[in-house]
C-alpha atoms as a PDB file:
ATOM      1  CA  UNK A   1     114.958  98.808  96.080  1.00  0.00           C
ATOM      2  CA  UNK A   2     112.433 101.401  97.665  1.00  0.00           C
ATOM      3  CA  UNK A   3     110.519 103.487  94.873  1.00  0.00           C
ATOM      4  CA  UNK A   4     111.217 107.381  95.789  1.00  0.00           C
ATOM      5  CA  UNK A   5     108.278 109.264  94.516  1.00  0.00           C
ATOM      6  CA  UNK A   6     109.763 111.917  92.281  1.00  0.00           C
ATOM      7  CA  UNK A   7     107.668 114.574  89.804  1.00  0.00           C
ATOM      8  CA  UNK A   8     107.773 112.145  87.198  1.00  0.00           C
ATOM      9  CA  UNK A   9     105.956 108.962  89.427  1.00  0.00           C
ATOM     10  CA  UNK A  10     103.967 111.518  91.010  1.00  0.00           C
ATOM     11  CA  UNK A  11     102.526 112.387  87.567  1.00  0.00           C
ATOM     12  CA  UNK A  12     102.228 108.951  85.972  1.00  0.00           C
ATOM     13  CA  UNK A  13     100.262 108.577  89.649  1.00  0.00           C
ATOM     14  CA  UNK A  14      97.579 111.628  89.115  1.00  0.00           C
ATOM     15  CA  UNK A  15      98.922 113.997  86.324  1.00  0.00           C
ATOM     16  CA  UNK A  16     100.061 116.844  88.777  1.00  0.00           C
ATOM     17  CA  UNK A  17     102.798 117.309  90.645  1.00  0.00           C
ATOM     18  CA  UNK A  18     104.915 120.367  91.738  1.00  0.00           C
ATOM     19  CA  UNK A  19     108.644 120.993  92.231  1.00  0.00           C
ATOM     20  CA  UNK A  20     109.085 120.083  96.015  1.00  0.00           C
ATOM     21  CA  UNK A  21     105.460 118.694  97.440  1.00  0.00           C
ATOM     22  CA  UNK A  22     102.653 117.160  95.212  1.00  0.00           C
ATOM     23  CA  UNK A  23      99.213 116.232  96.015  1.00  0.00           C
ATOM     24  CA  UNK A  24      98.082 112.567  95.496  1.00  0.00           C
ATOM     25  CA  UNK A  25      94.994 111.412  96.394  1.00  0.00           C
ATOM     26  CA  UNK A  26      94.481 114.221  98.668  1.00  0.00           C
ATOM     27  CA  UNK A  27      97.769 114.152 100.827  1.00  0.00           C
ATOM     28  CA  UNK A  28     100.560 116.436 100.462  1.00  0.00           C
ATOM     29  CA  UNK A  29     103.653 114.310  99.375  1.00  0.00           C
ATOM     30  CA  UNK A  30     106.979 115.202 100.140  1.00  0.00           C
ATOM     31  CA  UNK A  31     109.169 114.210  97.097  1.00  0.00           C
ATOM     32  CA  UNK A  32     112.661 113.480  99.482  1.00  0.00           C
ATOM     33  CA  UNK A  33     110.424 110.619 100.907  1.00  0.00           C
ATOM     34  CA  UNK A  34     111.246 106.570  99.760  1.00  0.00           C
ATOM     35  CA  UNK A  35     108.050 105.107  99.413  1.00  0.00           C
ATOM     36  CA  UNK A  36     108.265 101.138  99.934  1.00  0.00           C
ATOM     37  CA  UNK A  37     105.910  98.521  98.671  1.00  0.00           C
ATOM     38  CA  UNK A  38     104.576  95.686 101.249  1.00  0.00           C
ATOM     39  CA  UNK A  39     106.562  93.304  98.994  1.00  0.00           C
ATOM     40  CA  UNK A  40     109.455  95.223  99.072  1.00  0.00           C
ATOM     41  CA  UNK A  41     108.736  95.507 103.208  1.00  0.00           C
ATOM     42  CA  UNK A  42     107.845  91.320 103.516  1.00  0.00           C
ATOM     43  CA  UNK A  43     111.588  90.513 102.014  1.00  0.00           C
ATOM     44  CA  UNK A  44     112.851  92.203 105.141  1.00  0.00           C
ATOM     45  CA  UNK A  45     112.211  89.903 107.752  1.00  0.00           C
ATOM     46  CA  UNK A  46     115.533  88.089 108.896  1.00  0.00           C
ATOM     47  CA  UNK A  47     117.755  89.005 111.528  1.00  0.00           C
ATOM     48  CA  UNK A  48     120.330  90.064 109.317  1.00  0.00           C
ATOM     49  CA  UNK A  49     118.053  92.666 107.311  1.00  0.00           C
ATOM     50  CA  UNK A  50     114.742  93.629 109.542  1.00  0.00           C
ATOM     51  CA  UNK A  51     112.184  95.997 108.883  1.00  0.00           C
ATOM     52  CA  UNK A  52     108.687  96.836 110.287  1.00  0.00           C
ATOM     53  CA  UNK A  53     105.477  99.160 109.537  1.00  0.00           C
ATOM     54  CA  UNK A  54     104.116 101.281 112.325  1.00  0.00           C
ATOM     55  CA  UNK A  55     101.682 104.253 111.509  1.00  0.00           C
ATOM     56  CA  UNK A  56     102.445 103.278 107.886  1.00  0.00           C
ATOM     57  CA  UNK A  57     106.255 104.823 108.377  1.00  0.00           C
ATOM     58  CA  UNK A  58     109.231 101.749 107.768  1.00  0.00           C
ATOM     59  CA  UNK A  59     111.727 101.447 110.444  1.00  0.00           C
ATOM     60  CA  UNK A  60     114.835  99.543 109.955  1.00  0.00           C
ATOM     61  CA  UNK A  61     115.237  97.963 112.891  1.00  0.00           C
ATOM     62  CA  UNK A  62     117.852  95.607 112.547  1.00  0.00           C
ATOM     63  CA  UNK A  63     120.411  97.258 114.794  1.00  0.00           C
ATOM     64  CA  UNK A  64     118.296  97.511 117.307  1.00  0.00           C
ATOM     65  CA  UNK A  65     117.156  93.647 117.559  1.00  0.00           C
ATOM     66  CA  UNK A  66     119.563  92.986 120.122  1.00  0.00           C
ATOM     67  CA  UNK A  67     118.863  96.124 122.352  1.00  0.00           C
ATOM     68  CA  UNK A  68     115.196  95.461 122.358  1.00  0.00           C
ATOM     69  CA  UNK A  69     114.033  94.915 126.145  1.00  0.00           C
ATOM     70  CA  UNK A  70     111.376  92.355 125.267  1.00  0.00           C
ATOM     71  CA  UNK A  71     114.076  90.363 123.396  1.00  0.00           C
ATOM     72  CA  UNK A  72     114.500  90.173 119.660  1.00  0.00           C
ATOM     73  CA  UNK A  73     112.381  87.156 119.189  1.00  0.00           C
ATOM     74  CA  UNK A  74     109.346  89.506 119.453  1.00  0.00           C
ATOM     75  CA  UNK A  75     110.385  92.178 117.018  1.00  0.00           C
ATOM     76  CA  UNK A  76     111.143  88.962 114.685  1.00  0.00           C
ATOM     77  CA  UNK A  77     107.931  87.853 114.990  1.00  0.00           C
ATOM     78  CA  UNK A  78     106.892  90.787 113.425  1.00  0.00           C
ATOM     79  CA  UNK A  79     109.733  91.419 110.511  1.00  0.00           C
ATOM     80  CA  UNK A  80     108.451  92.259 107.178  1.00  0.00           C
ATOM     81  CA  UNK A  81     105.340  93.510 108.554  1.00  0.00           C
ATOM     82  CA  UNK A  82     102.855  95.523 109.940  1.00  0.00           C
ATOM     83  CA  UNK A  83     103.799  95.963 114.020  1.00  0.00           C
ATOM     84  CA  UNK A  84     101.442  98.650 114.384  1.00  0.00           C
ATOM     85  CA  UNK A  85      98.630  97.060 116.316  1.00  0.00           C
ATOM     86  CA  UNK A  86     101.429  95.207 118.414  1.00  0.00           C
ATOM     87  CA  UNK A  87     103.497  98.495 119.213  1.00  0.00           C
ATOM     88  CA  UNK A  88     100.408 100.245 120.365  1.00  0.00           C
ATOM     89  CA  UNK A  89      99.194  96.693 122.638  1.00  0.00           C
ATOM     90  CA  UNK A  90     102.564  96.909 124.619  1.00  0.00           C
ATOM     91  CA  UNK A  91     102.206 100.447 125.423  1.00  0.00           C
ATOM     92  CA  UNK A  92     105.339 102.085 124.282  1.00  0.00           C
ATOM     93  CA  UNK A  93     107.103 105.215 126.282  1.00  0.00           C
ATOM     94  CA  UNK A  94     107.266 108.480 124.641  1.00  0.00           C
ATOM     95  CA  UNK A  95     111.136 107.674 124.896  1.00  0.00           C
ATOM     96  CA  UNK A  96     110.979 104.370 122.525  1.00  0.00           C
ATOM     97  CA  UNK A  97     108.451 106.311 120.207  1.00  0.00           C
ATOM     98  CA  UNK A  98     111.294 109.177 119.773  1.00  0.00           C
ATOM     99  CA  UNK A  99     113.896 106.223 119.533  1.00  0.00           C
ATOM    100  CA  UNK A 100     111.679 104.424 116.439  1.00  0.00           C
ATOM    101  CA  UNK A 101     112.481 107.944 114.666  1.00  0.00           C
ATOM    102  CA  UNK A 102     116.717 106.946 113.849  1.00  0.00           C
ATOM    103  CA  UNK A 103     114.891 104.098 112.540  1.00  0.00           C
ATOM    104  CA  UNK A 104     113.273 105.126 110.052  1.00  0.00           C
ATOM    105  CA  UNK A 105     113.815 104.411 106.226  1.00  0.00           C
ATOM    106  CA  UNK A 106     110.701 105.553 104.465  1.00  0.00           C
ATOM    107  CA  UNK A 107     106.848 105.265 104.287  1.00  0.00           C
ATOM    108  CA  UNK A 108     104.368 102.221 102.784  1.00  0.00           C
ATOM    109  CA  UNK A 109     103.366 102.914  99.304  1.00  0.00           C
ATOM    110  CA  UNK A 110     100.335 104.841  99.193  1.00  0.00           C
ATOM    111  CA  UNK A 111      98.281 102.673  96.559  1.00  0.00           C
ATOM    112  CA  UNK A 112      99.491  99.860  99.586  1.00  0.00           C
ATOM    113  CA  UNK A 113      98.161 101.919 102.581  1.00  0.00           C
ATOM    114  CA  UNK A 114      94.606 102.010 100.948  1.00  0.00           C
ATOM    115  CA  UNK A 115      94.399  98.126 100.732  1.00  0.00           C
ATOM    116  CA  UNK A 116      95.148  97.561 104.227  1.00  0.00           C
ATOM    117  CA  UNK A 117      92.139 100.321 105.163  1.00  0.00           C
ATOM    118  CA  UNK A 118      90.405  98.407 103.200  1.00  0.00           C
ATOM    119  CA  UNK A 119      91.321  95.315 104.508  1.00  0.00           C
ATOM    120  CA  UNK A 120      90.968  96.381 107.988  1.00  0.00           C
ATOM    121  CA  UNK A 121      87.377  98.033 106.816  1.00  0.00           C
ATOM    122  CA  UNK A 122      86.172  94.519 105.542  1.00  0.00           C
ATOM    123  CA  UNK A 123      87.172  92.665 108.797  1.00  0.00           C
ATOM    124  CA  UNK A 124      85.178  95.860 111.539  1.00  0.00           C
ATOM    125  CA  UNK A 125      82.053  95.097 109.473  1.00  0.00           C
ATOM    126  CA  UNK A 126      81.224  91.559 110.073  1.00  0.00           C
ATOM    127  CA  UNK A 127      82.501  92.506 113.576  1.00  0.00           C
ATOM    128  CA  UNK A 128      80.769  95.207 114.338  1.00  0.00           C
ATOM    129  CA  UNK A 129      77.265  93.565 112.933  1.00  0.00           C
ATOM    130  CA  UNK A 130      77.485  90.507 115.102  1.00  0.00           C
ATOM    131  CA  UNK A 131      78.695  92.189 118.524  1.00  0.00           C
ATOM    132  CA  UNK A 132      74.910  92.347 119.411  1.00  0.00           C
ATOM    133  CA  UNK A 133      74.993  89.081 119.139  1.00  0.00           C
ATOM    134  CA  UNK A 134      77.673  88.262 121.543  1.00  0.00           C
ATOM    135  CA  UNK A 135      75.506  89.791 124.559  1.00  0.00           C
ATOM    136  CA  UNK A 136      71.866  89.100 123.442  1.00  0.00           C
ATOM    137  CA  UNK A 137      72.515  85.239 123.254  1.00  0.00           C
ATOM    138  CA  UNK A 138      73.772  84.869 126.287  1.00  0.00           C
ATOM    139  CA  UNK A 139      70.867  86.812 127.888  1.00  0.00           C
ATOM    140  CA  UNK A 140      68.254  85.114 126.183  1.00  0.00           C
ATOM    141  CA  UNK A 141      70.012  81.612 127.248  1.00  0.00           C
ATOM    142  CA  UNK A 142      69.525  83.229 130.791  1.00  0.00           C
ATOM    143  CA  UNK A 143      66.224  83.996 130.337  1.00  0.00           C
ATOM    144  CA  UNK A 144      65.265  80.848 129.171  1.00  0.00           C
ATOM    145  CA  UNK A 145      66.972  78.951 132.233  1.00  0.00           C
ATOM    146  CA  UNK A 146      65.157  81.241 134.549  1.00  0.00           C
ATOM    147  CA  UNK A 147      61.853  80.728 133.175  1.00  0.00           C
ATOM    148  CA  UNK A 148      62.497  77.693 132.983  1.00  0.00           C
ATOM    149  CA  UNK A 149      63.763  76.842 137.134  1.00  0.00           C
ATOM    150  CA  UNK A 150      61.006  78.756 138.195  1.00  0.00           C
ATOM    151  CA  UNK A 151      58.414  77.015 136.456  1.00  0.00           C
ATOM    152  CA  UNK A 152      60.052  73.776 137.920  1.00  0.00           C
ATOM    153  CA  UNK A 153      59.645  75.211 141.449  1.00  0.00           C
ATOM    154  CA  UNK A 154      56.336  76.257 140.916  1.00  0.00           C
ATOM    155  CA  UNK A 155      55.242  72.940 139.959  1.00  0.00           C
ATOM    156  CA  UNK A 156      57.434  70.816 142.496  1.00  0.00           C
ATOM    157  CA  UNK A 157      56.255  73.229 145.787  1.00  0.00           C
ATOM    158  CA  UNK A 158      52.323  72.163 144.368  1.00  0.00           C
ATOM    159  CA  UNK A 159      53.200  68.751 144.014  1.00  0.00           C
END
């Protein structure tokens, strides 16, 4: 099910590799590791058989659903996915991040992990570009109002 990244994947990947750690794409990569796919991760999102990405590592969680103080409904919500931004939103203790550790199974794909940068790249820059915008029309509406009441004033005091 998971692809393990042996010498032989590792040099179909970039033509190198070395006996125990190989460089691809510029990271060192370990070659006892079982690198998963995001369609290998999505099939994994039952109760029976759940799995989750956080910080690109996949955790096998399903033994845990049940132990889970928020409830299993939440970790559900998130099977077959990527939980990161959720983890990090609840706040997690430095116990439950050692806990995630038994959990885990393996890492995302690296060709995978680049289209979710990417991914995440193409939704900061529309974001990022219009975040003036979400102050400056609001102040110039202000502006405009205040101009506006005070010119009203003006002319109802002379009347």
């Amino acid at each position: 099910m998971g692809e393990e990244m042996d010498d032989n994947s590792i040099n179909e990947t970039n033509g190198s590799a070395s006996n125990s750690n190989a460089e691809v794409n510029g990271e060192i990569v370990e070659s006892d590791v079982k690198y998963y796919t995001l369609e290998e991760i999505r099939e994994h999102n039952m109760s029976s058989d759940s799995w989750l990405i956080i910080h690109d590592k996949v955790y096998d969680i399903t033994g845990f659903l049940e132990e889970h103080p928020g409830g299993e409904e939440v970790l559900l919500e998130q099977a077959g996915s990527d939980a990161t931004e959720s983890f990090e939103d609840v706040g997690h203790s430095t116990d439950a991040r050692e806990m995630l550790e038994q959990y885990l199974v393996g890492e995302v794909h690296l060709d995978d992990r680049k289209k979710e940068a990417a991914k995440v790249d193409n939704f900061k820059n529309p974001g990022e570009s219009s975040s003036w915008t979400t102050w400056l029309i609001p102040a110039i509406a202000a502006t405009v109002v205040g101009v506006m009441y005070r010119f009203y004033m003006v002319e109802h005091k002379s009347s």
